[in-house]
C-alpha atoms as a PDB file:
ATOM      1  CA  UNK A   1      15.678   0.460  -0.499  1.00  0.00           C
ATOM      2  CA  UNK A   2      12.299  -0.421  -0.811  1.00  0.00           C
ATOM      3  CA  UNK A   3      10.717  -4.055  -1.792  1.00  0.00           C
ATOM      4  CA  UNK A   4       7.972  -4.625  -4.345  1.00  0.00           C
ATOM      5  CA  UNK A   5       5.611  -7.827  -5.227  1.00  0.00           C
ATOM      6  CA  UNK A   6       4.657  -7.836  -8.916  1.00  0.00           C
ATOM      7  CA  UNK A   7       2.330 -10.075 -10.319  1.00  0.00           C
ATOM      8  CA  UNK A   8       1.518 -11.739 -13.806  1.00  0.00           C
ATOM      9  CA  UNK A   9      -2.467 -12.480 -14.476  1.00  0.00           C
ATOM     10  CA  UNK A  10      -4.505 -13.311 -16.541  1.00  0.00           C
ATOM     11  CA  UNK A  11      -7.862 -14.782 -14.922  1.00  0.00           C
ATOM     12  CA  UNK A  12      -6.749 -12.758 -11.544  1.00  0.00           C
ATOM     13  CA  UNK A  13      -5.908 -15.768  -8.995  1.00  0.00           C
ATOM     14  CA  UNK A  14      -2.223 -14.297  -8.580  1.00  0.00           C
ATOM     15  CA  UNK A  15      -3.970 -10.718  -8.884  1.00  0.00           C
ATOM     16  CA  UNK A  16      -5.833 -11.912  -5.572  1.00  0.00           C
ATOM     17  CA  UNK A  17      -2.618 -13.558  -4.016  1.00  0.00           C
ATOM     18  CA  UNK A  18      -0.576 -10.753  -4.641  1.00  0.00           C
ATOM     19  CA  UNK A  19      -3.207  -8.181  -3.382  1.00  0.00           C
ATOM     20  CA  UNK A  20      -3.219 -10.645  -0.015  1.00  0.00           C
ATOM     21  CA  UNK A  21       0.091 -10.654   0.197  1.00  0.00           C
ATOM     22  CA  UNK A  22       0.816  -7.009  -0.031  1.00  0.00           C
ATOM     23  CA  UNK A  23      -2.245  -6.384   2.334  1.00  0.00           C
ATOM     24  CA  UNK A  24      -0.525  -8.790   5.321  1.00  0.00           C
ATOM     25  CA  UNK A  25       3.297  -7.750   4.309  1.00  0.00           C
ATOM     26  CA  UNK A  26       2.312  -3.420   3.931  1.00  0.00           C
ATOM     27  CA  UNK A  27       4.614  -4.271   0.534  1.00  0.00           C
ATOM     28  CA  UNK A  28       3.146  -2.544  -2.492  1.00  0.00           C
ATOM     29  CA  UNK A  29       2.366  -5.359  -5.503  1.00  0.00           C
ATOM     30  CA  UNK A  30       2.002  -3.837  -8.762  1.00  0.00           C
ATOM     31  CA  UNK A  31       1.007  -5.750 -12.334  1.00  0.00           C
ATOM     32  CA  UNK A  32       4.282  -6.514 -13.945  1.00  0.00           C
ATOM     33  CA  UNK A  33       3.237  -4.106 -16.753  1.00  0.00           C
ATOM     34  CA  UNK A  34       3.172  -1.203 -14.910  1.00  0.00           C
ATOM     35  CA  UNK A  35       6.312  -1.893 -12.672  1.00  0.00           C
ATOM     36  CA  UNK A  36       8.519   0.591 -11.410  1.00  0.00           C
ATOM     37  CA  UNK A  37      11.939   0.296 -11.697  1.00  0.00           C
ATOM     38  CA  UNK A  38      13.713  -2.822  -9.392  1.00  0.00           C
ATOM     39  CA  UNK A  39      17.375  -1.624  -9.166  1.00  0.00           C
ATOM     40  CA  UNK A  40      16.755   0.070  -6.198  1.00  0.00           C
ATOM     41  CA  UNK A  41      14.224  -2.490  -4.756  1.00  0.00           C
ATOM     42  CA  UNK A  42      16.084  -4.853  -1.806  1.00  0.00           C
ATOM     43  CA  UNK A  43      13.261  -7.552  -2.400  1.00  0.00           C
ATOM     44  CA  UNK A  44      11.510  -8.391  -5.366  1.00  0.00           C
ATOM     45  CA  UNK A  45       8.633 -11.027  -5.053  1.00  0.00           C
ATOM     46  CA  UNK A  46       7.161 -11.827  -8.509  1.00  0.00           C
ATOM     47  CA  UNK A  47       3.872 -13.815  -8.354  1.00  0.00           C
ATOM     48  CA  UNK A  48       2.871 -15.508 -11.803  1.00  0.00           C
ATOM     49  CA  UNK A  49       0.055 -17.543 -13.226  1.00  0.00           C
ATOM     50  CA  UNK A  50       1.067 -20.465 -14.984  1.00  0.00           C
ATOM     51  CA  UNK A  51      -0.066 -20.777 -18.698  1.00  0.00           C
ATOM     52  CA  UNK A  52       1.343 -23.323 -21.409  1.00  0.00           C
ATOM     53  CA  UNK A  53       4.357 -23.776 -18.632  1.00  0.00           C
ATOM     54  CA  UNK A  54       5.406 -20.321 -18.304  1.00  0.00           C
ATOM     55  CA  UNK A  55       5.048 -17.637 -15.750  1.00  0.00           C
ATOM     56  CA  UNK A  56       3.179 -15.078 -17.170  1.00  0.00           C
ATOM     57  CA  UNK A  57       5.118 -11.572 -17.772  1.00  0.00           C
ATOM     58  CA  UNK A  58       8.056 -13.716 -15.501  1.00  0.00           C
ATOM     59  CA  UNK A  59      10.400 -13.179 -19.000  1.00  0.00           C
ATOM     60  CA  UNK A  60       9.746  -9.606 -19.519  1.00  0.00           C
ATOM     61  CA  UNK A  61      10.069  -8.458 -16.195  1.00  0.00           C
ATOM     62  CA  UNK A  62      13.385 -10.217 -15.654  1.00  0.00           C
ATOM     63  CA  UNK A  63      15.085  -9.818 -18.968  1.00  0.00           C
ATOM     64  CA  UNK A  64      18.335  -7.230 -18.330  1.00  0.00           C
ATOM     65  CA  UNK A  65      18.124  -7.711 -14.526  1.00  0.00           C
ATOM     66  CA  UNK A  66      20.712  -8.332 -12.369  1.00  0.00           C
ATOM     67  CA  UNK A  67      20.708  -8.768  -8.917  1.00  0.00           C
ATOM     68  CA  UNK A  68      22.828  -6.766  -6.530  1.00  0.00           C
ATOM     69  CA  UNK A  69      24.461  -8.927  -4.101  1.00  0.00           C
ATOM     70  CA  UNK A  70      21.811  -7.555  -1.029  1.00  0.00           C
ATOM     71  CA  UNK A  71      18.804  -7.934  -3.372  1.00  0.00           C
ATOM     72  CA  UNK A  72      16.636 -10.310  -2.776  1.00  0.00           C
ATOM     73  CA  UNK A  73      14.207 -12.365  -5.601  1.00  0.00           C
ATOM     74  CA  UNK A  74      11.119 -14.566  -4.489  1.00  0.00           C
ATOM     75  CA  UNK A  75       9.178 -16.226  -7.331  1.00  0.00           C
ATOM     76  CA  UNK A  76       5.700 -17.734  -6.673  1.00  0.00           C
ATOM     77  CA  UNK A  77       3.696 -19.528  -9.338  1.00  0.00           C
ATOM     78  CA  UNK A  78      -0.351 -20.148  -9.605  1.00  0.00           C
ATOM     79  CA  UNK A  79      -1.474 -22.772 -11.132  1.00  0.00           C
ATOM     80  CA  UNK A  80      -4.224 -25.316 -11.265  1.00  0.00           C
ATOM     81  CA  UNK A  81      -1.831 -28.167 -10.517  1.00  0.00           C
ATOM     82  CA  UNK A  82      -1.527 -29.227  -7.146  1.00  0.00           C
ATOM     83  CA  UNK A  83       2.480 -28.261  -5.891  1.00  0.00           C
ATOM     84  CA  UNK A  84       2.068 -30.397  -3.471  1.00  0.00           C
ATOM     85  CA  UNK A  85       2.891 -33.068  -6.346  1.00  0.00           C
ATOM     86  CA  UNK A  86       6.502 -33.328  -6.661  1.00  0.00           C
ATOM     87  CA  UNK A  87       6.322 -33.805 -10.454  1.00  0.00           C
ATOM     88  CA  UNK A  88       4.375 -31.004 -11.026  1.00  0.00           C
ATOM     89  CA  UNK A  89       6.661 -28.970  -9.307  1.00  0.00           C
ATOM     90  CA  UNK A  90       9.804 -30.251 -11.017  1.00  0.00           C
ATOM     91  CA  UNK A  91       7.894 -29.461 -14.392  1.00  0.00           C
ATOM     92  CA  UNK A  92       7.213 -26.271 -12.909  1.00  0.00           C
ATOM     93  CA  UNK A  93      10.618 -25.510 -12.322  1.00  0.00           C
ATOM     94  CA  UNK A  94      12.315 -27.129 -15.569  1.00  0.00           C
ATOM     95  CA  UNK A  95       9.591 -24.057 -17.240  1.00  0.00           C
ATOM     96  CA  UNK A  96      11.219 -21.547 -14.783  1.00  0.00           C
ATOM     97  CA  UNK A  97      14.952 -22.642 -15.802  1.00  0.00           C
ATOM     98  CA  UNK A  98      14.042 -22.260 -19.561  1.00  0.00           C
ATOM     99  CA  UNK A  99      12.287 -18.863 -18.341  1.00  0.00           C
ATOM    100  CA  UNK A 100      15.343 -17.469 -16.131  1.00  0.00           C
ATOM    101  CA  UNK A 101      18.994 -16.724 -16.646  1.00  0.00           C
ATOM    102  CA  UNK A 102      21.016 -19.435 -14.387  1.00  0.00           C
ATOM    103  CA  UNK A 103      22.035 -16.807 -11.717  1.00  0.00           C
ATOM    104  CA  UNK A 104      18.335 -15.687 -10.949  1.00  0.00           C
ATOM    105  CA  UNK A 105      17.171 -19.099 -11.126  1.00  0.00           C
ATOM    106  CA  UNK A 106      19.959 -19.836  -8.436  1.00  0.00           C
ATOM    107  CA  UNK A 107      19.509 -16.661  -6.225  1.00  0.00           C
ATOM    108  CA  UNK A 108      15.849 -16.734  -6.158  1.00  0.00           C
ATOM    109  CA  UNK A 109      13.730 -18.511  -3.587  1.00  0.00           C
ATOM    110  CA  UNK A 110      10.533 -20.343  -5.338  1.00  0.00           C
ATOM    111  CA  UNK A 111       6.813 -20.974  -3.802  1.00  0.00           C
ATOM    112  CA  UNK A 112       4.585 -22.716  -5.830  1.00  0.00           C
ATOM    113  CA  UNK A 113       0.353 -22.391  -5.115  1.00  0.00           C
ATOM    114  CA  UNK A 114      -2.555 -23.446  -6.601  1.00  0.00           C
ATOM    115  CA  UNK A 115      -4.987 -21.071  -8.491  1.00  0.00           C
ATOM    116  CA  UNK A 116      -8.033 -22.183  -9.805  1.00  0.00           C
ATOM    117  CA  UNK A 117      -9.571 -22.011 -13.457  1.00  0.00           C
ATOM    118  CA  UNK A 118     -13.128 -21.004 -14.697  1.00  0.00           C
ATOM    119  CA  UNK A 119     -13.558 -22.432 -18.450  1.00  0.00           C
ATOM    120  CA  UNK A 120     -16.739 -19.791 -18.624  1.00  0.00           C
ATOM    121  CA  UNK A 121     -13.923 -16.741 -18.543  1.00  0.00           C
ATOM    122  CA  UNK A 122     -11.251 -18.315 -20.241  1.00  0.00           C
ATOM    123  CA  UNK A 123     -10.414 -16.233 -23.658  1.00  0.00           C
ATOM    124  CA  UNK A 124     -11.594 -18.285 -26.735  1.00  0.00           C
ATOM    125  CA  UNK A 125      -7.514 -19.085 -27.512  1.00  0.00           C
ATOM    126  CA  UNK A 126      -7.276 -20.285 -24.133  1.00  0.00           C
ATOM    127  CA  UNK A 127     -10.322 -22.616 -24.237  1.00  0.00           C
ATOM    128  CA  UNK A 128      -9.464 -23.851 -27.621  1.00  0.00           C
ATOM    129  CA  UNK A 129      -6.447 -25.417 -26.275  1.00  0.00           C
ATOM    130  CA  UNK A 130      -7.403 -26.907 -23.312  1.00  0.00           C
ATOM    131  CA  UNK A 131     -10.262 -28.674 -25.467  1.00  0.00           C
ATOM    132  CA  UNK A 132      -7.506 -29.977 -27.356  1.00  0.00           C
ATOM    133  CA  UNK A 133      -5.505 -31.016 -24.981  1.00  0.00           C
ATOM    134  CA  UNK A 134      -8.835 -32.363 -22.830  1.00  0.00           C
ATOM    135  CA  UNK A 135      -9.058 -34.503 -26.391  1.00  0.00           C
ATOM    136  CA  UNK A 136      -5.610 -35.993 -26.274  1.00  0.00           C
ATOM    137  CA  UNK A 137      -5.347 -36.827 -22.728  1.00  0.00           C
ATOM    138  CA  UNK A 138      -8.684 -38.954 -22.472  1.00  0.00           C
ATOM    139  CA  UNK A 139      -6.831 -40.707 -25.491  1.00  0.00           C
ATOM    140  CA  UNK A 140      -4.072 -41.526 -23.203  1.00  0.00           C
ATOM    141  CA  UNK A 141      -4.007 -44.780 -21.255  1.00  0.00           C
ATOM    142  CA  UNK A 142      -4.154 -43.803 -17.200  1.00  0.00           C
ATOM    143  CA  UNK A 143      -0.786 -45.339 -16.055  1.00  0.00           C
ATOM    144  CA  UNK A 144       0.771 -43.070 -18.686  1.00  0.00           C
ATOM    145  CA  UNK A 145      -1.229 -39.731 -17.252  1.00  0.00           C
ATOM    146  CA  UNK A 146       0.865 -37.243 -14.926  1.00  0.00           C
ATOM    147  CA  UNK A 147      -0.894 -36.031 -12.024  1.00  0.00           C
ATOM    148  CA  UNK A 148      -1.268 -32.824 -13.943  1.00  0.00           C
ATOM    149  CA  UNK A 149      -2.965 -34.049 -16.778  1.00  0.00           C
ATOM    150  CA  UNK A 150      -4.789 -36.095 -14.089  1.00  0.00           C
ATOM    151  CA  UNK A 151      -6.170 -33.165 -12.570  1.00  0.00           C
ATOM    152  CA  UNK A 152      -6.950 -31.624 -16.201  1.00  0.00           C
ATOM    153  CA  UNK A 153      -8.997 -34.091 -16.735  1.00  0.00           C
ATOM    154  CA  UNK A 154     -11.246 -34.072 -13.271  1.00  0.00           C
ATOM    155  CA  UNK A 155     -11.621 -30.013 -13.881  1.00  0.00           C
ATOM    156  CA  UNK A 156     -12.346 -29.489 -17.466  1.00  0.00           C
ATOM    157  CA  UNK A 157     -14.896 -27.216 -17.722  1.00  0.00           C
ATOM    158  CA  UNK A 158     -15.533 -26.723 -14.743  1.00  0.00           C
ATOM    159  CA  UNK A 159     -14.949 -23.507 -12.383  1.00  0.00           C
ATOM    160  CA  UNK A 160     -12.844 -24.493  -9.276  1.00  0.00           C
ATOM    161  CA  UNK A 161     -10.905 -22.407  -7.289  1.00  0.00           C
ATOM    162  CA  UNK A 162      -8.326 -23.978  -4.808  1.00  0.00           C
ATOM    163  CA  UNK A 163      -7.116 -20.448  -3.766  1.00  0.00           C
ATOM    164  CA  UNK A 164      -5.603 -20.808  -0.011  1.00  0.00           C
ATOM    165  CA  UNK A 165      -4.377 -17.508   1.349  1.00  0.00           C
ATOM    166  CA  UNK A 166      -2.978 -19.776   3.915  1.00  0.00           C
ATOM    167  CA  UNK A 167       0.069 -20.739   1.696  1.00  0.00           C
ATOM    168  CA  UNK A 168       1.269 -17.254   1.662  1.00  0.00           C
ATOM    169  CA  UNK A 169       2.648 -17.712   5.518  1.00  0.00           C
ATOM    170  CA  UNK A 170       6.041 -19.014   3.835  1.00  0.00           C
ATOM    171  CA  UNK A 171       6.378 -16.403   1.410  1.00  0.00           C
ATOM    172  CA  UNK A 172       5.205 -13.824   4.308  1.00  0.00           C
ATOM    173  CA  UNK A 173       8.080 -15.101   6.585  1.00  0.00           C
ATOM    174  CA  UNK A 174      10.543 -14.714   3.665  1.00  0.00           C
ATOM    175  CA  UNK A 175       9.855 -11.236   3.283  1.00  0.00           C
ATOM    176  CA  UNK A 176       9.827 -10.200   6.756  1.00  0.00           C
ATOM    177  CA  UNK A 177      13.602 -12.457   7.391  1.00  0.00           C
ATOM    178  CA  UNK A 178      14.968  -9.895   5.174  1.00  0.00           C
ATOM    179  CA  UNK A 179      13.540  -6.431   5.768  1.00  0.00           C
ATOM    180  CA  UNK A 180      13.745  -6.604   9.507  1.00  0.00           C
END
């Protein structure tokens, strides 16, 4: 058996992570939509942008799988929150529960990094509702904020990029435990 990263992007920052990850691990990383199939696959690292707290394509890609016993699942999510804030990465996971049968969500191991955003290439949906959510949140009083709204707040409209290809050492490791 094989193993295979597929990704889930919109604006391309886990595009670029996936590409760097397959470059440094010699594992092919395809876009979810044009997966082959995983039953055969004895690793499967999905890497997924985070949008309105989902993983983009994560749903799709895992709906009728089922994990063989020597299978292996890694998820890794992008986003513009910093995981190094351990409530963003418990909302992060709550999404990923509601996004995952319970056996998956228990198997698989789960990396969090941080992406970036650039409000100049977001799709006019996309850029209507982080207006409207930029709107609410300066409404709400600052001891109430989350450190992910906090961090909406300091980016909007802004480009920034906190891509660090560094992070992927972890996830890098993981795959190489279980192919060698």
């Amino acid at each position: 058996m094989k193993d295979i990263i597929l990704y889930g992007s919109k604006y391309g920052y886990a595009r670029r992570y996936a590409e760097k990850l397959s470059e440094r691990s010699g594992v092919p990383a395809f876009c979810y939509k044009d997966r082959p199939e995983l039953t055969e696959k004895s690793t499967i690292v999905y890497l997924g942008g985070l949008y309105a707290g989902g993983v983009l394509g994560l749903t799709k890609t895992m709906r009728n799988l089922s994990l063989r016993r020597e299978q292996r699942l890694i998820i890794v999510t992008v986003g513009i929150a910093d995981p190094k804030e351990s409530e963003n990465r418990d909302n992060i996971r709550s999404s990923l529960q509601r996004q995952l049968p319970a056996e998956l969500f228990q198997r698989a191991k789960i990396y969090h990094l941080r992406g970036g955003i650039d409000y100049q290439k977001l799709s006019s949906g996309h850029r209507m509702v982080m207006s409207l959510l930029y709107r609410s949140l300066r409404r709400t009083p600052v001891e109430k904020q989350t450190a992910e709204n906090r961090a909406l707040l300091e980016t909007y409209g802004k480009h920034v990029d906190f891509t660090d290809f560094s992070t992927l050492e972890p996830i890098l490791r993981e795959i190489q435990e279980e192919t060698i």
